[in-house]
PDB file of N, CA and C in Angstrom:
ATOM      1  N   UNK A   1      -8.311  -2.461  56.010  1.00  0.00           N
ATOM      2  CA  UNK A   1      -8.457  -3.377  54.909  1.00  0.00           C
ATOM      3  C   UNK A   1      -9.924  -3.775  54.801  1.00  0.00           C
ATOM      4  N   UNK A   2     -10.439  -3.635  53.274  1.00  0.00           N
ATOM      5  CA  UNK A   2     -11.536  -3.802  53.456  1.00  0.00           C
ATOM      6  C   UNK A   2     -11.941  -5.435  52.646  1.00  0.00           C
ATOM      7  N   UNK A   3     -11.278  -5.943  52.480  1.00  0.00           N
ATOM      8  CA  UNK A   3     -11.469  -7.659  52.082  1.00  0.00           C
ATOM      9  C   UNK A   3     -10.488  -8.558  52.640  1.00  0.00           C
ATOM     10  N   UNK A   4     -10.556  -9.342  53.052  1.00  0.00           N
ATOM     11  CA  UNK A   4     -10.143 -10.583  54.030  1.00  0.00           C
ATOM     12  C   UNK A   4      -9.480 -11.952  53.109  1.00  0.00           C
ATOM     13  N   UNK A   5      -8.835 -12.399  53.500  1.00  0.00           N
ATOM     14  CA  UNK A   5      -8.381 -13.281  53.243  1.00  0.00           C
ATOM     15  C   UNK A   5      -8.701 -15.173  53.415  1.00  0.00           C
ATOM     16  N   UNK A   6      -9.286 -15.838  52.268  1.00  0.00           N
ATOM     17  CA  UNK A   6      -9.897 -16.714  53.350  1.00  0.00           C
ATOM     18  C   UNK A   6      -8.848 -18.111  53.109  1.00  0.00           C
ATOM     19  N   UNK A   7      -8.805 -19.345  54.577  1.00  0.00           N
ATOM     20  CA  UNK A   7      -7.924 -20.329  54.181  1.00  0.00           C
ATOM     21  C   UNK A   7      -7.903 -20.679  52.940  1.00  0.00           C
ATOM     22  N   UNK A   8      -8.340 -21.040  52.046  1.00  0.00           N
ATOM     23  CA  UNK A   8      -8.809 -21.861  51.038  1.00  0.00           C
ATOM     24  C   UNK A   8      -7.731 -20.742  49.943  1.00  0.00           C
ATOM     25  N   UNK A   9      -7.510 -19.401  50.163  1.00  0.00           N
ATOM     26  CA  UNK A   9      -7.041 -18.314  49.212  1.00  0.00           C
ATOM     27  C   UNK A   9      -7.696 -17.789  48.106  1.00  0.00           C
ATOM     28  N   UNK A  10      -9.192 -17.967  48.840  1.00  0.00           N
ATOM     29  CA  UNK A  10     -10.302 -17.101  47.956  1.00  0.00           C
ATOM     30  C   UNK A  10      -9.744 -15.742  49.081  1.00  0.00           C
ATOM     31  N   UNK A  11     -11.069 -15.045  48.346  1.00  0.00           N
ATOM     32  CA  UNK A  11     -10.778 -13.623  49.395  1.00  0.00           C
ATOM     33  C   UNK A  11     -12.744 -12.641  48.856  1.00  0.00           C
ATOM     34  N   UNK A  12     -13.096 -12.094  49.933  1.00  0.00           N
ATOM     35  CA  UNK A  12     -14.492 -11.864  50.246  1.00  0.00           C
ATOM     36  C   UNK A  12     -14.494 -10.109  51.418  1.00  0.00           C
ATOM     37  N   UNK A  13     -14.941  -9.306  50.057  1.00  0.00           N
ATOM     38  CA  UNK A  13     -15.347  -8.247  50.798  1.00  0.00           C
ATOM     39  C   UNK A  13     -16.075  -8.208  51.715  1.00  0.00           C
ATOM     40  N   UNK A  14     -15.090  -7.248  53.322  1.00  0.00           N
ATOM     41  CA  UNK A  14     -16.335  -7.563  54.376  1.00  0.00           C
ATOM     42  C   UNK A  14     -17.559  -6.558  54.173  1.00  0.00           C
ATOM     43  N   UNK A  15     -18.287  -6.696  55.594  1.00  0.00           N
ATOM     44  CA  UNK A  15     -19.737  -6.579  55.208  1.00  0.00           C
ATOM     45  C   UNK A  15     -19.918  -4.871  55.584  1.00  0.00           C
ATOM     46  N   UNK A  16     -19.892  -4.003  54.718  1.00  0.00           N
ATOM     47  CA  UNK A  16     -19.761  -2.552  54.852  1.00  0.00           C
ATOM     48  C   UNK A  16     -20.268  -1.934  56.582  1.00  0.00           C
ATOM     49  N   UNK A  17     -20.887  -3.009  56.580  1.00  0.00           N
ATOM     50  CA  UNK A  17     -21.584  -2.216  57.689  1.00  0.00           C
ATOM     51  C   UNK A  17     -20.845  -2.569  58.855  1.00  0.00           C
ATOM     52  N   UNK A  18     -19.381  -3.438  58.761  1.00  0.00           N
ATOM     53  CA  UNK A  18     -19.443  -3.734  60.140  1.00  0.00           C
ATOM     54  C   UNK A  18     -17.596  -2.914  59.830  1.00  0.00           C
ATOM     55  N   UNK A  19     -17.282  -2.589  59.293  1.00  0.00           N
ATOM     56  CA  UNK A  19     -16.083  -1.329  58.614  1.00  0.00           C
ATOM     57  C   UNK A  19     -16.407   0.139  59.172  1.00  0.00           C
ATOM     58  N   UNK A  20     -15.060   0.820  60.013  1.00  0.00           N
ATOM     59  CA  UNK A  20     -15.584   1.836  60.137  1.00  0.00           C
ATOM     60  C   UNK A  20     -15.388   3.587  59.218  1.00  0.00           C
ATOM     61  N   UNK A  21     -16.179   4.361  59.300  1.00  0.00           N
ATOM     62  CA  UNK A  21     -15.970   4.965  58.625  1.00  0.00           C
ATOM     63  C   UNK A  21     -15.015   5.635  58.220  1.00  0.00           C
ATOM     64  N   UNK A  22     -13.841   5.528  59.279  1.00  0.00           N
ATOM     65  CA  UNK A  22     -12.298   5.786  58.757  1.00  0.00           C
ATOM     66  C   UNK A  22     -11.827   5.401  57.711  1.00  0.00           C
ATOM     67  N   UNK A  23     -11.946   3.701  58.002  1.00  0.00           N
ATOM     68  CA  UNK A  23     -11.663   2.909  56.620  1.00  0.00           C
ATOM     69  C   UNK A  23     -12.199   2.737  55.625  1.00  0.00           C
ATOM     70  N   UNK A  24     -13.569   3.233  55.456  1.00  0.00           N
ATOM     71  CA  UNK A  24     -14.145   3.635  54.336  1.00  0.00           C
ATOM     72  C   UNK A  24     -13.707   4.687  53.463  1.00  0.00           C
ATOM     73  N   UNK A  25     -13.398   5.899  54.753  1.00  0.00           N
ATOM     74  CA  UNK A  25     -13.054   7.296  53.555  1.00  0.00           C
ATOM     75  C   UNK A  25     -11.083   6.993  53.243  1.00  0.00           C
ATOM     76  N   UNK A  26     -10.678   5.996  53.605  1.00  0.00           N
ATOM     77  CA  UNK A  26      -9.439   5.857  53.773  1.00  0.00           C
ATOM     78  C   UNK A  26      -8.906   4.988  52.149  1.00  0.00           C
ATOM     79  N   UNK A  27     -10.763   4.131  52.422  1.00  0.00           N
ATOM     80  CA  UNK A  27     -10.617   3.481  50.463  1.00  0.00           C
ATOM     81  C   UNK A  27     -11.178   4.359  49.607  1.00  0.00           C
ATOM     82  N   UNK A  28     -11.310   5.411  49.725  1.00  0.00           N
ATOM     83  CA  UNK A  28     -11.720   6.295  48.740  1.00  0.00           C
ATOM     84  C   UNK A  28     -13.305   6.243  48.789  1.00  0.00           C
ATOM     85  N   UNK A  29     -13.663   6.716  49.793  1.00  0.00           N
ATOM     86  CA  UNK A  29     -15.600   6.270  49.876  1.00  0.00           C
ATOM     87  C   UNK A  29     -15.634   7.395  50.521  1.00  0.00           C
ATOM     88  N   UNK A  30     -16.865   7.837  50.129  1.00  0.00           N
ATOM     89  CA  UNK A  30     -17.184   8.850  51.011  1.00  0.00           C
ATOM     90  C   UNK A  30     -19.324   8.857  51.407  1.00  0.00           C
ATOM     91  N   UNK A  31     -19.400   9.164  52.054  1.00  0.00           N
ATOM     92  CA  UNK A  31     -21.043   9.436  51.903  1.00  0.00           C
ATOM     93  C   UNK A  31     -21.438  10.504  51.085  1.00  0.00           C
ATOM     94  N   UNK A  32     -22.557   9.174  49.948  1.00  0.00           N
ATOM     95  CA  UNK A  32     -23.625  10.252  49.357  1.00  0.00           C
ATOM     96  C   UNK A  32     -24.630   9.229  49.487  1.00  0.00           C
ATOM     97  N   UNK A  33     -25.524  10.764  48.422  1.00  0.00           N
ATOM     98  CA  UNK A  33     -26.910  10.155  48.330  1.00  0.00           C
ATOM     99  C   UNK A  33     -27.020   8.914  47.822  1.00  0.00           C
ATOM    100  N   UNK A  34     -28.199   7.962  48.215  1.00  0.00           N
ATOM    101  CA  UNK A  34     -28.304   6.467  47.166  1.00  0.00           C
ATOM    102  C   UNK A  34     -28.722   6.933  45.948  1.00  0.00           C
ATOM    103  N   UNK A  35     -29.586   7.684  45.223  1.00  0.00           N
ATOM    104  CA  UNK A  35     -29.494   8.288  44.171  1.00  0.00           C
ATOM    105  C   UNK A  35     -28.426   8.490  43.016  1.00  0.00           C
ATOM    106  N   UNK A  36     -27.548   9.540  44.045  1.00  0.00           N
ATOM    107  CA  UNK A  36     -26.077   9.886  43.236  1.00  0.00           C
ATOM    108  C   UNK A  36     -25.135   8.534  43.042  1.00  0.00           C
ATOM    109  N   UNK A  37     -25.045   7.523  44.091  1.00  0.00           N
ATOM    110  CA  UNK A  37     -24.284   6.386  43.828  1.00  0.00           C
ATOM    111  C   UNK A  37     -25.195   5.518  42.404  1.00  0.00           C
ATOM    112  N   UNK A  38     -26.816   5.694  42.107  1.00  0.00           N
ATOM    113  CA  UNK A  38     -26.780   4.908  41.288  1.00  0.00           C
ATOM    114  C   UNK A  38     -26.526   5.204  39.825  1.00  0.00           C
ATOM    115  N   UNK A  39     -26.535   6.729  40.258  1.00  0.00           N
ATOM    116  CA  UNK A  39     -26.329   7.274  38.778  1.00  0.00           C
ATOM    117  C   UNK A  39     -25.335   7.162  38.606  1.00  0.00           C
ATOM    118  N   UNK A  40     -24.210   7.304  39.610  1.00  0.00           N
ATOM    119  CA  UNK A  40     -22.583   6.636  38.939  1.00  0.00           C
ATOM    120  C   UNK A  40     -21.983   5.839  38.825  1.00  0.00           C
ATOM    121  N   UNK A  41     -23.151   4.283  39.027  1.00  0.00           N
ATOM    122  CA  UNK A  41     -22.751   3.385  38.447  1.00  0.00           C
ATOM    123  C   UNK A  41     -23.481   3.488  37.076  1.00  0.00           C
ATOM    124  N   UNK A  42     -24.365   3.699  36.719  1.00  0.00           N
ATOM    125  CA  UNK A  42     -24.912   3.893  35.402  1.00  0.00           C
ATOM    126  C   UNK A  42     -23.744   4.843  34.502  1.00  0.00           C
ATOM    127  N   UNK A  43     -23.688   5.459  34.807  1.00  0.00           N
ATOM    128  CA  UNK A  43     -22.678   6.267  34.187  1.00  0.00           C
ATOM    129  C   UNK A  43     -21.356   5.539  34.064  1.00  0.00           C
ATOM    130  N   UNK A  44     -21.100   5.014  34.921  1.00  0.00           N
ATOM    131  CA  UNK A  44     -19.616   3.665  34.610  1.00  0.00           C
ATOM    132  C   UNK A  44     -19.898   2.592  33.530  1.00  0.00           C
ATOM    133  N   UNK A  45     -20.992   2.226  34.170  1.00  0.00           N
ATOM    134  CA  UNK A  45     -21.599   1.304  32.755  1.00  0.00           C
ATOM    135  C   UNK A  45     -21.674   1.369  31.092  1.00  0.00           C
ATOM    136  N   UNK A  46     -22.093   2.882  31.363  1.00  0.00           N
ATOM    137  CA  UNK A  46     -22.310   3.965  30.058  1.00  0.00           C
ATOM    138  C   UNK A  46     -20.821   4.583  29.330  1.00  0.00           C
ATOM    139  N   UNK A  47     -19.783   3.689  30.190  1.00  0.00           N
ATOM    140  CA  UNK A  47     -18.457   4.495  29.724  1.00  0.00           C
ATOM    141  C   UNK A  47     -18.686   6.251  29.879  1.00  0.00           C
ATOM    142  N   UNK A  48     -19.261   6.815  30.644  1.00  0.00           N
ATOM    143  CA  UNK A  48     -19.420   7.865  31.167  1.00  0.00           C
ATOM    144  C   UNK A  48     -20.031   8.809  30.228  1.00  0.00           C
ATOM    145  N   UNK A  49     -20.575   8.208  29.575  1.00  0.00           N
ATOM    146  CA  UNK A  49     -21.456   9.070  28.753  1.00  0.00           C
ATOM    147  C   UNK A  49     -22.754   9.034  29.226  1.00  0.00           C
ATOM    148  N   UNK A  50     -23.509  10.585  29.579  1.00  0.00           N
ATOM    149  CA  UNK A  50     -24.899  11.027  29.524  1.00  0.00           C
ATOM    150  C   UNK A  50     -26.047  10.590  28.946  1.00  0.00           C
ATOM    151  N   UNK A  51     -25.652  10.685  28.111  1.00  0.00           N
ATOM    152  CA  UNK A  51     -26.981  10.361  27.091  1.00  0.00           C
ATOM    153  C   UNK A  51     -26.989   8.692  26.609  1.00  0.00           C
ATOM    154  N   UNK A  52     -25.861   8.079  26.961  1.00  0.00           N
ATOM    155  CA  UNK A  52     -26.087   6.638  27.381  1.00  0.00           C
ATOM    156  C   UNK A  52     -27.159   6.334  27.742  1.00  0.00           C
ATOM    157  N   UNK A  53     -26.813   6.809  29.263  1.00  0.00           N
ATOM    158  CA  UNK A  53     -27.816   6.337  30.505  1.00  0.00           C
ATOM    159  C   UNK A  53     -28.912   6.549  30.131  1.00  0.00           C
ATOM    160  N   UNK A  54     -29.199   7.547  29.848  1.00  0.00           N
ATOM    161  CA  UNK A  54     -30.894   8.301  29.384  1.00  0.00           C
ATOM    162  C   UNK A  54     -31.379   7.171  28.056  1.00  0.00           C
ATOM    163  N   UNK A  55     -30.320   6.708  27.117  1.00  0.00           N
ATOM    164  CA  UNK A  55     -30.837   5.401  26.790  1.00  0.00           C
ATOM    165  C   UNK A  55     -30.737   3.793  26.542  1.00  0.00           C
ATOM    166  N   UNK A  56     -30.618   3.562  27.468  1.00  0.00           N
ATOM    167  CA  UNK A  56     -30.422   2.309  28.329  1.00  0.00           C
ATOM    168  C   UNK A  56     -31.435   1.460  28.197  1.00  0.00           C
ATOM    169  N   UNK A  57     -30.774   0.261  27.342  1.00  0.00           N
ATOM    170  CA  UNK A  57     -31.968  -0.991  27.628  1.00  0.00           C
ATOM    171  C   UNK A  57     -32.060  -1.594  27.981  1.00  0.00           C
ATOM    172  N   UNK A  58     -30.994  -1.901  29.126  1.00  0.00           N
ATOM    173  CA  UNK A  58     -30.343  -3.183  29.975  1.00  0.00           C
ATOM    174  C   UNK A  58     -31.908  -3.452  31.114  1.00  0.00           C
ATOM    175  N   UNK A  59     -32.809  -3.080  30.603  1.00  0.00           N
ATOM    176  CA  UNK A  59     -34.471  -3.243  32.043  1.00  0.00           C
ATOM    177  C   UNK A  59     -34.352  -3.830  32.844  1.00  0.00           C
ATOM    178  N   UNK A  60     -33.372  -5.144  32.733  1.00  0.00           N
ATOM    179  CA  UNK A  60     -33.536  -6.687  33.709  1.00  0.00           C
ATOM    180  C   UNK A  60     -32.433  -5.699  34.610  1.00  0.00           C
ATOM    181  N   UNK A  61     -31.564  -5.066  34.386  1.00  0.00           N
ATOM    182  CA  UNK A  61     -30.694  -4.137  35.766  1.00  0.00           C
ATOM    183  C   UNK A  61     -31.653  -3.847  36.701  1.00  0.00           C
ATOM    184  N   UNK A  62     -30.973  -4.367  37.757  1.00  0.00           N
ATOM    185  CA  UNK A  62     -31.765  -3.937  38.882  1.00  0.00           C
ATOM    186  C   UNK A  62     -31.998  -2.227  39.047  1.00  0.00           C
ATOM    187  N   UNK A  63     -30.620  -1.499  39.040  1.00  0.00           N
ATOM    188  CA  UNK A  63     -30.845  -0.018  38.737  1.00  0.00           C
ATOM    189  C   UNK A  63     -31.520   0.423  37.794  1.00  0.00           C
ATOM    190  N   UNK A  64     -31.700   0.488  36.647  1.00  0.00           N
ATOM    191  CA  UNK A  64     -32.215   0.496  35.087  1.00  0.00           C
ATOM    192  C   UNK A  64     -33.559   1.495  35.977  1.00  0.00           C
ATOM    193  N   UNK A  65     -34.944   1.165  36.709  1.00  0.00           N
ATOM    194  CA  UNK A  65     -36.105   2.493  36.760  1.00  0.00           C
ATOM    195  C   UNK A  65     -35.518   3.492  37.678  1.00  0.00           C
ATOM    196  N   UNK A  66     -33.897   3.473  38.156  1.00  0.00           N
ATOM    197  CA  UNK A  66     -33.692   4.601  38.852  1.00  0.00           C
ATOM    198  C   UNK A  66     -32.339   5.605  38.180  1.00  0.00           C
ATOM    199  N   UNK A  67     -32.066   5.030  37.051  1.00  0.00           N
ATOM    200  CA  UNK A  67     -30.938   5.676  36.262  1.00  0.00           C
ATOM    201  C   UNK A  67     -31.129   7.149  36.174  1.00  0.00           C
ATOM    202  N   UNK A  68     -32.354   7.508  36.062  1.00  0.00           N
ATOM    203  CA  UNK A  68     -32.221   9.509  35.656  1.00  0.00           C
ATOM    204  C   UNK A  68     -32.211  10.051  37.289  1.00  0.00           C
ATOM    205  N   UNK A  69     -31.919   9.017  37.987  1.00  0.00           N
ATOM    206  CA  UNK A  69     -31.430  10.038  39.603  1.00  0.00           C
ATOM    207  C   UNK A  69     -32.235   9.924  40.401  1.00  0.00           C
ATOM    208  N   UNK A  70     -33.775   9.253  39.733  1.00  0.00           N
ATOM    209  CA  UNK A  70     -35.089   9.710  41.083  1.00  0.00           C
ATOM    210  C   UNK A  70     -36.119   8.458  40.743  1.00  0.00           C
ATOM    211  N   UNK A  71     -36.198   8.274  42.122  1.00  0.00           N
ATOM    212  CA  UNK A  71     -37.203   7.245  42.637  1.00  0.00           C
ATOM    213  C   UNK A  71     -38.617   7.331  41.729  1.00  0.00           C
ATOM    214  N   UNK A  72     -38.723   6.062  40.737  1.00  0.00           N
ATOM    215  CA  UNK A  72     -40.064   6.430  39.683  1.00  0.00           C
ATOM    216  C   UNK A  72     -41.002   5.770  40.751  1.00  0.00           C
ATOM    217  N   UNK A  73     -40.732   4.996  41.637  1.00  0.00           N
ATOM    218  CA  UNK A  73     -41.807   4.640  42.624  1.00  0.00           C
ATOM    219  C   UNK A  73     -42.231   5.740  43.756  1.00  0.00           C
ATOM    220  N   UNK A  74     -41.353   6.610  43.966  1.00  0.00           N
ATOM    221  CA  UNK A  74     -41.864   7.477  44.997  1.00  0.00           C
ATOM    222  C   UNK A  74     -43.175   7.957  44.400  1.00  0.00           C
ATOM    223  N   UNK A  75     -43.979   8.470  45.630  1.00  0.00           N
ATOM    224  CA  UNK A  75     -45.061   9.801  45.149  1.00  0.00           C
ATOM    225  C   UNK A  75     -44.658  10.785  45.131  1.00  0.00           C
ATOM    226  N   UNK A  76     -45.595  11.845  44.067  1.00  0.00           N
ATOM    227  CA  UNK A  76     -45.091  12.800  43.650  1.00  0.00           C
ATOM    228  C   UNK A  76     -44.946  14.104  45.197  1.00  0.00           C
ATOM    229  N   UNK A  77     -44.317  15.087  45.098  1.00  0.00           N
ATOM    230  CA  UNK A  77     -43.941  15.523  46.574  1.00  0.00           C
ATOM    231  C   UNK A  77     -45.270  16.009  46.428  1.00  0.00           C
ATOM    232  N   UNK A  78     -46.241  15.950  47.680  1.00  0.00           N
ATOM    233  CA  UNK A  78     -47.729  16.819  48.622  1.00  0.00           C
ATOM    234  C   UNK A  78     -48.627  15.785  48.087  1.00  0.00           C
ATOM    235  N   UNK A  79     -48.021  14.468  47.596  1.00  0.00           N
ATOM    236  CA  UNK A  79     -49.179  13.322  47.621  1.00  0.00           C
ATOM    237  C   UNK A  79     -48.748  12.603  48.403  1.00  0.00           C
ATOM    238  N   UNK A  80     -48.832  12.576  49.668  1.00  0.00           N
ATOM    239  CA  UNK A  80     -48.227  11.451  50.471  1.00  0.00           C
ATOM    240  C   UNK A  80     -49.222  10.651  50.556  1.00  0.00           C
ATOM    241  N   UNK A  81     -49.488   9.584  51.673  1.00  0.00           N
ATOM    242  CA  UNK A  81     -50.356   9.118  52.299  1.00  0.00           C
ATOM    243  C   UNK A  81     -51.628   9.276  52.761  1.00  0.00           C
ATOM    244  N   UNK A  82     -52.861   8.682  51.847  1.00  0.00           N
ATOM    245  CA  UNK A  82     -54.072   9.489  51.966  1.00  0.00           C
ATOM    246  C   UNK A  82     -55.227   8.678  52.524  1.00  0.00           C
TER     247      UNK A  82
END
């Protein structure tokens, strides 16, 4: 079970990290890339349309500069650290 029950009869997802990975792939989770997870929440957002995402004005989203799949802050690959 991955949310708890609290006295009061609120209830509070626990903290992923302390769940093991049984019960993760057991709720339907599996490991991927952070990339691929943000593009498929963008894509949920987008009612699963493509070309949604690609135009998206929601900016204040925290995901919103990583929607086309790739880190716009990374450097470009063979510019690392100079």
């Amino acid at each position: 079970m991955l949310v708890k029950n609290n006295p009061d009869g609120s209830t509070e997802g626990l903290n992923p990290l302390s769940v093991s990975h049984d019960d993760l792939r057991a709720a339907g989770h599996e490991k991927r890339k952070l990339n691929e997870v943000i593009r498929s929440k963008c894509l949920d957002c987008c009612a699963g349309c493509k070309s949604e995402v690609s135009k998206c004005t929601a900016i204040d989203c925290a995901l919103w500069p990583y929607r086309a799949g790739r880190d716009p802050f990374a450097l470009p690959r063979g510019e690392g650290a100079k």
